[in-house]
C-alpha atoms as a PDB file:
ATOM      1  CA  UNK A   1      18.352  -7.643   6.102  1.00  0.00           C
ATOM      2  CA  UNK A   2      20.809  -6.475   4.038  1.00  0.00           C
ATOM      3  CA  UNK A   3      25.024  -7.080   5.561  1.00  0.00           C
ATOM      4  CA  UNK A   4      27.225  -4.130   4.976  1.00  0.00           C
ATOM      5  CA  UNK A   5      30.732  -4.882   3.603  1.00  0.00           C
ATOM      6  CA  UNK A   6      32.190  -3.939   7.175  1.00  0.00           C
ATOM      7  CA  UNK A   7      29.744  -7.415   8.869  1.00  0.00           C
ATOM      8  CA  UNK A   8      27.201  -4.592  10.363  1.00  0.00           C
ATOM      9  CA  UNK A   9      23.266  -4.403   9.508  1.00  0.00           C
ATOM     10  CA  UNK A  10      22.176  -2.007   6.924  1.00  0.00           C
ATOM     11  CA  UNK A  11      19.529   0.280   7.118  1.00  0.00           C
ATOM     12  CA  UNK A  12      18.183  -0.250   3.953  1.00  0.00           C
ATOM     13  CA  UNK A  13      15.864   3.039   4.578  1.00  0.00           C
ATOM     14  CA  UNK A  14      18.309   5.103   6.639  1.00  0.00           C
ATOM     15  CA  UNK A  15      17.279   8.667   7.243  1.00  0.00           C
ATOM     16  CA  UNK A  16      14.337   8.470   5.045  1.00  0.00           C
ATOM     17  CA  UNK A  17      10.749   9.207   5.742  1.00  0.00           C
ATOM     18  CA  UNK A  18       7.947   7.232   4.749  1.00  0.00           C
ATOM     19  CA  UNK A  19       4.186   7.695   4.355  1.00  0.00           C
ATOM     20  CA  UNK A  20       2.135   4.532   4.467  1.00  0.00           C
ATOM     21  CA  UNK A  21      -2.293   5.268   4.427  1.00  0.00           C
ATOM     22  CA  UNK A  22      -4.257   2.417   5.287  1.00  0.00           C
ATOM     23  CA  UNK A  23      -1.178   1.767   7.784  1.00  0.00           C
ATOM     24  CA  UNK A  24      -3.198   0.622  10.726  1.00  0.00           C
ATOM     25  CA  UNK A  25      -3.522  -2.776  10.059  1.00  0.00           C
ATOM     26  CA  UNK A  26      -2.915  -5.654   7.571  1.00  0.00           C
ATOM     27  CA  UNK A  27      -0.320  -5.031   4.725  1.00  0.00           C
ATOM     28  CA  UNK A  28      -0.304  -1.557   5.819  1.00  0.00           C
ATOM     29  CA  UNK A  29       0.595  -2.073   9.008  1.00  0.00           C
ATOM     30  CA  UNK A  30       3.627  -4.662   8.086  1.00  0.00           C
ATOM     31  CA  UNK A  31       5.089  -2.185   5.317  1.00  0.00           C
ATOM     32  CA  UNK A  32       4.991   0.351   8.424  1.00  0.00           C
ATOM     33  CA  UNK A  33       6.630  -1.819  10.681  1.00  0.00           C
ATOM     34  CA  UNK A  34       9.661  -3.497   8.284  1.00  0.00           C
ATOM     35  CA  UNK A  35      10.526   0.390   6.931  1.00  0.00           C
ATOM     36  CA  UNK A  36      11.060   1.254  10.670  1.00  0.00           C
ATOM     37  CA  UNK A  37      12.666  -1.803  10.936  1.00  0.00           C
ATOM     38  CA  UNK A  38      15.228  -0.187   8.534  1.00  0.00           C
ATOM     39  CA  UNK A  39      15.961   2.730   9.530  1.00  0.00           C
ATOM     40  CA  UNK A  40      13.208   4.842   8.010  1.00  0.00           C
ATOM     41  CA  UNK A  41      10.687   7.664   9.946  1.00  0.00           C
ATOM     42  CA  UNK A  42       7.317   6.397   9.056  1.00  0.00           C
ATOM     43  CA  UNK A  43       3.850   8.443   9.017  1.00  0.00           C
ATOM     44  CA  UNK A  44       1.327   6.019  10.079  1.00  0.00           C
ATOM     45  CA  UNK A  45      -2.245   7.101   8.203  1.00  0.00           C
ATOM     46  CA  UNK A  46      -5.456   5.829   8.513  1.00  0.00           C
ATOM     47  CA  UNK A  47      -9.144   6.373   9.554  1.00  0.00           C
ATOM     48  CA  UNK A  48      -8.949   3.662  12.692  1.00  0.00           C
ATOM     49  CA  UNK A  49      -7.412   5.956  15.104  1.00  0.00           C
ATOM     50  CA  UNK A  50      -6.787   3.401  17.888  1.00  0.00           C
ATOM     51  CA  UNK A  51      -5.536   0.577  15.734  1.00  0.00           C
ATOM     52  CA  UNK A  52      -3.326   2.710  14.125  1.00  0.00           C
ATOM     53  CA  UNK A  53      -2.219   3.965  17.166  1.00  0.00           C
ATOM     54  CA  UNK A  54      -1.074   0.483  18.421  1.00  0.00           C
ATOM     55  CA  UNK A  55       0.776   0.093  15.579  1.00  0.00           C
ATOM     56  CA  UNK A  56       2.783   3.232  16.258  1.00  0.00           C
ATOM     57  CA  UNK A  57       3.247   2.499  19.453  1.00  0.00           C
ATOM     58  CA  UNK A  58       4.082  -1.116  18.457  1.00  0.00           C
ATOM     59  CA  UNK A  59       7.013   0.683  16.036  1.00  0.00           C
ATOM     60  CA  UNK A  60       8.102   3.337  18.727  1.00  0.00           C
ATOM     61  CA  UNK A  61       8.711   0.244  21.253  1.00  0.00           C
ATOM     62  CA  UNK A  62      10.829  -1.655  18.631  1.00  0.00           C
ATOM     63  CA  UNK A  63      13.285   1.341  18.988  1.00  0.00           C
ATOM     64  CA  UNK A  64      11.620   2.862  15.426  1.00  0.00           C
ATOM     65  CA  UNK A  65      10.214   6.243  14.986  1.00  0.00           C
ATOM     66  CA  UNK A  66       6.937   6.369  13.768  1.00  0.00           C
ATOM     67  CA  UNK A  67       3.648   8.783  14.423  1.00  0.00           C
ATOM     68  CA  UNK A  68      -0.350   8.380  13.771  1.00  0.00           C
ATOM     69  CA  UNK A  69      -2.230  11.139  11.300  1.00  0.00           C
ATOM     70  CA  UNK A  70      -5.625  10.332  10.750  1.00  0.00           C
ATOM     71  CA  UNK A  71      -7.010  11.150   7.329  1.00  0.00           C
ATOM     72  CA  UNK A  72      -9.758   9.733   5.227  1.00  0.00           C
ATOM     73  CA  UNK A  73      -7.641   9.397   2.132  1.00  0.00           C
ATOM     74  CA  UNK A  74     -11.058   9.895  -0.298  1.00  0.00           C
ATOM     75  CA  UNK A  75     -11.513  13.583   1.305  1.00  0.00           C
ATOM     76  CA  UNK A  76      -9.280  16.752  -0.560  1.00  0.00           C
ATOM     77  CA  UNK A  77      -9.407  18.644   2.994  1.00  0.00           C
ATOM     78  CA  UNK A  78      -8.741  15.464   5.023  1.00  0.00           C
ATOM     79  CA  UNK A  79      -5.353  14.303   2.728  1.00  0.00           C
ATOM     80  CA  UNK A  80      -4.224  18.049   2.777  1.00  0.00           C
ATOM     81  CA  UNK A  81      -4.061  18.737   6.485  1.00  0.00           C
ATOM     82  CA  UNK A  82      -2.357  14.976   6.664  1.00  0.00           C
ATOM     83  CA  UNK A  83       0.464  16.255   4.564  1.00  0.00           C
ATOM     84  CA  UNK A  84       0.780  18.763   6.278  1.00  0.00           C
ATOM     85  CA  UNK A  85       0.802  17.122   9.596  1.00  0.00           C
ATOM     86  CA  UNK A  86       3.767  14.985   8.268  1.00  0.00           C
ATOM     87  CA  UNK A  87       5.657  17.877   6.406  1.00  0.00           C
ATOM     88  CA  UNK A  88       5.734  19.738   9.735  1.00  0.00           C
ATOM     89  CA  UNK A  89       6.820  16.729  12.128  1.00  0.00           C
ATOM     90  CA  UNK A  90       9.678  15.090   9.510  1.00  0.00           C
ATOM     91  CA  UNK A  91      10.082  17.660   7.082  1.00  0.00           C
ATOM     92  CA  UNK A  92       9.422  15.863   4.030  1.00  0.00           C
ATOM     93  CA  UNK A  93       8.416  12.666   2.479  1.00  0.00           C
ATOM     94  CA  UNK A  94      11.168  10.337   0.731  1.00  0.00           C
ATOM     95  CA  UNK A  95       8.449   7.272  -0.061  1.00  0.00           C
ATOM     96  CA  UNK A  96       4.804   7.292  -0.015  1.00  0.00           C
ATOM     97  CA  UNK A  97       2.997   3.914   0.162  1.00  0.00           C
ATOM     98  CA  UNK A  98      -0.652   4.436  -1.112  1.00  0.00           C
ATOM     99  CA  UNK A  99      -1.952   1.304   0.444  1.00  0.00           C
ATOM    100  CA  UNK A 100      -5.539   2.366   1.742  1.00  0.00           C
ATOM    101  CA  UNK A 101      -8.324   0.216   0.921  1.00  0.00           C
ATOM    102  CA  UNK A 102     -11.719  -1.140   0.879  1.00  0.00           C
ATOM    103  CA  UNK A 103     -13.596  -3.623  -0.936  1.00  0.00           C
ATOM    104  CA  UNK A 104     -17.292  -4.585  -1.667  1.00  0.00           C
ATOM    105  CA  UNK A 105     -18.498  -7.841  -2.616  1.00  0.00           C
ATOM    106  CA  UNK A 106     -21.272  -7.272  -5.321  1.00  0.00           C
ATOM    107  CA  UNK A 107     -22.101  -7.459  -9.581  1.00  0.00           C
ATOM    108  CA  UNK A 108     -22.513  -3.885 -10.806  1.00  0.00           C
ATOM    109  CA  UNK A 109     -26.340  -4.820 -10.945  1.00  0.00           C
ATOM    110  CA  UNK A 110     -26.272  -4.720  -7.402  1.00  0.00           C
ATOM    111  CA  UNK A 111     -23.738  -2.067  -6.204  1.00  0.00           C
ATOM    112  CA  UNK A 112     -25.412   0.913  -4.952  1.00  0.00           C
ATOM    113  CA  UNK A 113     -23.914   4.156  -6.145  1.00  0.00           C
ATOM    114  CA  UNK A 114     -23.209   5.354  -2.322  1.00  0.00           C
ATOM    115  CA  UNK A 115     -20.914   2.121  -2.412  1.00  0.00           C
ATOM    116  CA  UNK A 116     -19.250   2.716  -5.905  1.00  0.00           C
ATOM    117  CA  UNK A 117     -18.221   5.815  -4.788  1.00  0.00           C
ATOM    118  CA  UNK A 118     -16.913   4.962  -1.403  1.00  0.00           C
ATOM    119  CA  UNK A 119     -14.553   2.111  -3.035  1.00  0.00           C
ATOM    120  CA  UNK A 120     -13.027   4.178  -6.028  1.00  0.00           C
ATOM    121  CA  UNK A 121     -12.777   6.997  -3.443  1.00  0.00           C
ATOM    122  CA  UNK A 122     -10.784   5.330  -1.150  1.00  0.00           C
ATOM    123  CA  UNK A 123      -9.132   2.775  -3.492  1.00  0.00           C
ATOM    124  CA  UNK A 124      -8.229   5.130  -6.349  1.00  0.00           C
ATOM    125  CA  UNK A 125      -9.107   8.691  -5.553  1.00  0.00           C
ATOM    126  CA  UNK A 126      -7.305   8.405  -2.835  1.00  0.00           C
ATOM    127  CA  UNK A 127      -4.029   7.669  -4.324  1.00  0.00           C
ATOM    128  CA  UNK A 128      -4.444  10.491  -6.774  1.00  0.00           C
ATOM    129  CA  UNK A 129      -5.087  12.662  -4.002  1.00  0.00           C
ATOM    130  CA  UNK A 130      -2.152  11.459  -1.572  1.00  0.00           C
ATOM    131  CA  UNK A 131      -0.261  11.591  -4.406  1.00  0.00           C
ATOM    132  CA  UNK A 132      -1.411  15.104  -5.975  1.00  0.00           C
ATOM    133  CA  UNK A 133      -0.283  16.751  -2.215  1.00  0.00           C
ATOM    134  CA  UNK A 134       3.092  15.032  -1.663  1.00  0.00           C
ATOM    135  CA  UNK A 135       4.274  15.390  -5.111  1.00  0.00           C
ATOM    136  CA  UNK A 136       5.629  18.847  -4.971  1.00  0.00           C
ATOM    137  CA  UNK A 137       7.088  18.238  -1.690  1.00  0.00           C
ATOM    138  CA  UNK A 138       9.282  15.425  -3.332  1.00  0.00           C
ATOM    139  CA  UNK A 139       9.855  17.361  -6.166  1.00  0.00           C
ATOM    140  CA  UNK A 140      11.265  20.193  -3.996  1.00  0.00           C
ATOM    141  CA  UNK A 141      13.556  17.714  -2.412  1.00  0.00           C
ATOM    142  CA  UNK A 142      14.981  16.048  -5.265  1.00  0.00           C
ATOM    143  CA  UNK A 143      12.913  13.124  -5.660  1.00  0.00           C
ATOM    144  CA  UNK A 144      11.429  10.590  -3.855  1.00  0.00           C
ATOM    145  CA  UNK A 145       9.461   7.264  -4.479  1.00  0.00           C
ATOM    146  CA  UNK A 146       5.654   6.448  -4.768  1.00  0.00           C
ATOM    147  CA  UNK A 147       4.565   2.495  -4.405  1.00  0.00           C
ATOM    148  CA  UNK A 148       1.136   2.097  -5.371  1.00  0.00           C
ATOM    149  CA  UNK A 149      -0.995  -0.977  -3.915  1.00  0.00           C
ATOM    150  CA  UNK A 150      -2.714  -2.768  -6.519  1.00  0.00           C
ATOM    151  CA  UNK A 151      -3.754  -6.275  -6.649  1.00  0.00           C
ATOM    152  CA  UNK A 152      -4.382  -9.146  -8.590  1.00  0.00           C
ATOM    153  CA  UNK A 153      -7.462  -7.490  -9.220  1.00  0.00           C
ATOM    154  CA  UNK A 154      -5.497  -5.038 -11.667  1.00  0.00           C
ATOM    155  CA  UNK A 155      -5.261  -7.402 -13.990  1.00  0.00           C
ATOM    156  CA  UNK A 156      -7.995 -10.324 -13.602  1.00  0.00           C
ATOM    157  CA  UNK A 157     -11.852 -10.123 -13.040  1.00  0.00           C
ATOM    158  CA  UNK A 158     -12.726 -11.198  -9.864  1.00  0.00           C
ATOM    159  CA  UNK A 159     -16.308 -12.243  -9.153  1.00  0.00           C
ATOM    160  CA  UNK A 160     -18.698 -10.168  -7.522  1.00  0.00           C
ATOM    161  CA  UNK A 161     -16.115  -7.496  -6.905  1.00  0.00           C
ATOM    162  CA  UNK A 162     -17.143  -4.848  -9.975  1.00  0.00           C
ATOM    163  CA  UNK A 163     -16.055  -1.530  -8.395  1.00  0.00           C
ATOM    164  CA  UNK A 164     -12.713  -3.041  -6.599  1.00  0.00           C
ATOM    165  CA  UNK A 165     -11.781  -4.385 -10.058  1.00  0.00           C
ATOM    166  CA  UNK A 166     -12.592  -0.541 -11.661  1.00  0.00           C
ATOM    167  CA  UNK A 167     -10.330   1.148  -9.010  1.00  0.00           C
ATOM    168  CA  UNK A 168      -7.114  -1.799  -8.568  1.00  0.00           C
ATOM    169  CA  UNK A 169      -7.290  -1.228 -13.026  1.00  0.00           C
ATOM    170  CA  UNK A 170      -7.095   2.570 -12.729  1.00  0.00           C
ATOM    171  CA  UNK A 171      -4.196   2.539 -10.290  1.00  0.00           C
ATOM    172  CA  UNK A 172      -2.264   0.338 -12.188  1.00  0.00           C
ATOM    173  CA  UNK A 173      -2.785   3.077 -15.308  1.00  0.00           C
ATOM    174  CA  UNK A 174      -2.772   5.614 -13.034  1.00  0.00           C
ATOM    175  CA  UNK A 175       0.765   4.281 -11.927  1.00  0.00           C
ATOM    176  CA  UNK A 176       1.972   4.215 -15.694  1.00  0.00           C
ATOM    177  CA  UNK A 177       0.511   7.274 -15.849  1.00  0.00           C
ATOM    178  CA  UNK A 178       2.254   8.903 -12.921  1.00  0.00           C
ATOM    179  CA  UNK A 179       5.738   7.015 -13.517  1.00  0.00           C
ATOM    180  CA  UNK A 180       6.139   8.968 -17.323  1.00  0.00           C
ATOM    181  CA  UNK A 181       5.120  12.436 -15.764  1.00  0.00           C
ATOM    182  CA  UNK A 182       7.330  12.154 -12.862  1.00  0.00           C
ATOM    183  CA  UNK A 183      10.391   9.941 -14.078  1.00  0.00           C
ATOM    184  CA  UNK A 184      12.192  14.064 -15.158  1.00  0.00           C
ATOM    185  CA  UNK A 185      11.711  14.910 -11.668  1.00  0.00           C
ATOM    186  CA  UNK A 186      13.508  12.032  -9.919  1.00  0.00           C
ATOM    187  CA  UNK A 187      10.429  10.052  -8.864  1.00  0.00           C
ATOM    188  CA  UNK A 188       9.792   6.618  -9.514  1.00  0.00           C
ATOM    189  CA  UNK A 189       6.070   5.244  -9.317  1.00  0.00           C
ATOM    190  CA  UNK A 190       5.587   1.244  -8.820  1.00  0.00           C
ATOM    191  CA  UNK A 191       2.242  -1.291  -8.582  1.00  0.00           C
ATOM    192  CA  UNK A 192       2.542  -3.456  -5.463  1.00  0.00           C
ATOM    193  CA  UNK A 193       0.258  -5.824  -6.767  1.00  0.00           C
ATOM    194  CA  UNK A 194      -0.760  -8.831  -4.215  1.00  0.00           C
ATOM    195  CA  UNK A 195      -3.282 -11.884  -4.500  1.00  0.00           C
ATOM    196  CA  UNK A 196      -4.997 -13.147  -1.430  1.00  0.00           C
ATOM    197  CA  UNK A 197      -3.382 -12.434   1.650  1.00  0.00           C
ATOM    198  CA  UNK A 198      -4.663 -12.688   5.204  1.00  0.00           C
ATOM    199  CA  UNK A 199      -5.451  -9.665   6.488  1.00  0.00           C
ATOM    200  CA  UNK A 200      -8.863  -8.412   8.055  1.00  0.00           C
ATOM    201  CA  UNK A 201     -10.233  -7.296   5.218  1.00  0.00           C
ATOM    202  CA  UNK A 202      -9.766 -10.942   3.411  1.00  0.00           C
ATOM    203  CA  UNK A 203     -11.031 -12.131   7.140  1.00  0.00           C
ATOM    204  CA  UNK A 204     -14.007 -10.614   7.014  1.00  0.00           C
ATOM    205  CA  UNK A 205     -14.640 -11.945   3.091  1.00  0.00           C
ATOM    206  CA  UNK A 206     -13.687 -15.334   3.818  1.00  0.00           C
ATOM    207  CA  UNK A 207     -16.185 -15.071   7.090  1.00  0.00           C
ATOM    208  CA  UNK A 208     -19.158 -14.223   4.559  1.00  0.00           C
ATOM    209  CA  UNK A 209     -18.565 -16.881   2.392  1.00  0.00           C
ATOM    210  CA  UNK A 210     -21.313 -19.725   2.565  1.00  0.00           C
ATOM    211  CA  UNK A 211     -18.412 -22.418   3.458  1.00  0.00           C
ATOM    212  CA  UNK A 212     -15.539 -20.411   4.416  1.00  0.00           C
ATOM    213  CA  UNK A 213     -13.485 -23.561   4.426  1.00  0.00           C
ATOM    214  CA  UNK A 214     -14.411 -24.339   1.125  1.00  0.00           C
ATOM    215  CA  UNK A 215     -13.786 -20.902  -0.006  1.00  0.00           C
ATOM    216  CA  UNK A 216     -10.175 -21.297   1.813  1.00  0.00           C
ATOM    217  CA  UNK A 217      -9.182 -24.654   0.389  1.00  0.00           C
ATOM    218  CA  UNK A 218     -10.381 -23.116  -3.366  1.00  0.00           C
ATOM    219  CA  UNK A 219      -8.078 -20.421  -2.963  1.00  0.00           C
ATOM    220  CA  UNK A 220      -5.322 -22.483  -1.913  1.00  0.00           C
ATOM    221  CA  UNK A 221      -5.775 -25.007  -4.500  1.00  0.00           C
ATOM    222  CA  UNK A 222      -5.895 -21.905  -7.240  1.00  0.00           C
ATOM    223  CA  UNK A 223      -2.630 -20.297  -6.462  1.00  0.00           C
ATOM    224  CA  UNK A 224       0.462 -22.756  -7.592  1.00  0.00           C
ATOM    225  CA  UNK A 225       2.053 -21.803  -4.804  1.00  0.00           C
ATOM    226  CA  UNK A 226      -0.590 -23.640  -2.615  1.00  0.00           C
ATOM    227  CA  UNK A 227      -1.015 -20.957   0.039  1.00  0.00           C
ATOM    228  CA  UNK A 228      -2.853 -17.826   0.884  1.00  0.00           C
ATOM    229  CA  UNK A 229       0.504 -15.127   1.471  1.00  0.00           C
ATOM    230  CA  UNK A 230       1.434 -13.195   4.890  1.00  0.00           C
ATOM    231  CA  UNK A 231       1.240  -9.462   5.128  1.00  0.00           C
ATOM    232  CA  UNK A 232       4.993  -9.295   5.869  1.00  0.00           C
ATOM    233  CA  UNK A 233       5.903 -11.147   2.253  1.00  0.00           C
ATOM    234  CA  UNK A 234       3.811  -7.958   0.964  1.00  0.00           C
ATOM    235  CA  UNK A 235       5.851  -5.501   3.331  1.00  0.00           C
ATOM    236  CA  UNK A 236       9.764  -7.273   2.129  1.00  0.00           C
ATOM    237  CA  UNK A 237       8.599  -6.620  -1.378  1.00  0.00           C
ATOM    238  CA  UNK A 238       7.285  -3.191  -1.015  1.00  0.00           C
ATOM    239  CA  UNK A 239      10.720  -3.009   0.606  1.00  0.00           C
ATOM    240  CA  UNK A 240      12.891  -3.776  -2.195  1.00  0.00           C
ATOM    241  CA  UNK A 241      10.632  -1.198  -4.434  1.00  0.00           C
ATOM    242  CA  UNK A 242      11.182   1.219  -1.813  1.00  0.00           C
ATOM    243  CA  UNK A 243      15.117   1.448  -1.805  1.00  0.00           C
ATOM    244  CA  UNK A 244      17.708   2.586  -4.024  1.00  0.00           C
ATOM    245  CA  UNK A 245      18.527  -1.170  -4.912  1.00  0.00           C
ATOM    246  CA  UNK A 246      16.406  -0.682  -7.915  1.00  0.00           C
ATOM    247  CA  UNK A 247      16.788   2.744  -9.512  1.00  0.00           C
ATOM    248  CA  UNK A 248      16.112   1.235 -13.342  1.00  0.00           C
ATOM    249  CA  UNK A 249      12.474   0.437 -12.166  1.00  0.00           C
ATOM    250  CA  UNK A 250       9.876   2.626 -12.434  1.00  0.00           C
ATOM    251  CA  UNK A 251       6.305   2.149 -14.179  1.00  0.00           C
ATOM    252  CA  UNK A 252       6.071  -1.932 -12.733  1.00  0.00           C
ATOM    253  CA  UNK A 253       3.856  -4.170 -11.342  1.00  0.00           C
ATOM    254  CA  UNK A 254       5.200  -6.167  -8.763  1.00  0.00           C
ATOM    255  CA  UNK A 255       3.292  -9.204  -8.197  1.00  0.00           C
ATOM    256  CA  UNK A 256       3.087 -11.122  -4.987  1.00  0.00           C
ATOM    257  CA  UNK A 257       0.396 -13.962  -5.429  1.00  0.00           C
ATOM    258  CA  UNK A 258       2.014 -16.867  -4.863  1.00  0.00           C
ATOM    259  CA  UNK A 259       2.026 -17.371  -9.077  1.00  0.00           C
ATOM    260  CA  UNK A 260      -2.077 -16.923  -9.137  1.00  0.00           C
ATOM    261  CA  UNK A 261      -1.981 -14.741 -12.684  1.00  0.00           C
ATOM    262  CA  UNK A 262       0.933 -16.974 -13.878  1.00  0.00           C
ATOM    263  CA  UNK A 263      -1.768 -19.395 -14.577  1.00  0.00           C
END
């Protein structure tokens, strides 16, 4: 936290309302919890409704403010009532985390095309469509701040992964993109870009693996830091992109790997 010239805490977020999909769990779930943690209303979206309500609740009994909208963030009709739901409980939205997410371990050979589309509609249709709704609400405030979540996977192949590579590359254009359109109306657009980092969905991958230890102690061994990362490092970055303690950036990628594309 940041110390305010007079010895008190400041709320880095104060009186600002975020938006965080895929908020139920994971990274999600931590960038939900440290905005509330400073001072921001948060907007808790995702398809698991009772996960994401324990998160909510979770905030609401650490003294934040936080509610639950479930949306599937791949479905126009779906992302519009959520913004709406938000628009009419907080009024507006100051920051909009587009962290929803799935993943599918398989070549292009052998994804199925029910499967591409599920994972570059939820991975990158779904920012342009969270996006495409809460623009004009931030533009008819002022301004506001978009972080997309990318990955390592934005910039490096990763094995078996063909249509989570496609969709983490065309956010990070897609946040390039959006950063130039939007920088005359006050918005700034940033790529939240992590390597591995122990949440359920990397769980569940590292459970599949045919030595999951192995798999582990490979991963560890490839990042220079020597570790797989936390959801809450994610969450204090996606923090620092989120406040107005960086005003010159817009366009970025942030990465939080642990120095894996350093290499």
């Amino acid at each position: 936290m940041v110390v305010s010239k007079t010895g008190g805490v400041a709320m880095r977020l104060k009186d600002k309302v975020a938006l965080v999909t895929g908020g139920a769990e994971g990274i999600g779930a931590a960038i939900a919890k440290v905005f509330a943690r400073e001072g921001a209303a948060v907007a808790v979206v995702d398809v698991n409704v009772a996960t994401g309500n324990r998160t909510v609740q979770a905030i609401n009994d650490a003294g934040g403010k936080a509610i639950f909208l479930r949306a599937d963030v791949s479905k126009s009709h779906e992302v519009k009532a959520m913004v709406e739901g938000v628009i009419a409980e907080f009024g507006r939205v100051d920051i909009l985390v587009n962290n929803a997410g799935v993943t599918l371990n398989a070549t292009v050979a052998d994804t199925e095309e029910d499967d591409w589309e599920r994972v570059i509609g939820v991975d990158l249709t779904g920012v342009y469509l969270c996006s495409k709704y809460i623009v004009p609400h931030m533009v008819e405030h002022g301004g506001g701040n978009i972080i997309n979540i990318g990955s390592i996977a934005s910039f490096v192949g990763l094995n078996n992964n063909a249509a989570y590579n496609a969709a983490k590359g065309g956010v990070m254009m897609l946040t390039r993109n959006m950063a130039v359109d939007y920088a005359p109306m006050k918005i700034r657009v940033n790529a939240l870009c992590p390597g591995m980092v122990m949440t359920p969905m990397l769980e569940k991958f590292i459970a599949i693996q045919p030595d999951p230890k192995a798999y582990v102690a490979k991963v560890e061994a490839s990042t220079p830091l020597g570790r797989i990362g936390t959801p809450e490092e994610v969450a204090e970055a996606a923090l620092f992109l989120a406040t107005d303690e960086c005003p010159y950036i817009t366009g970025a990628a942030l990465m939080v790997d642990g120095g894996y594309t350093a290499r």
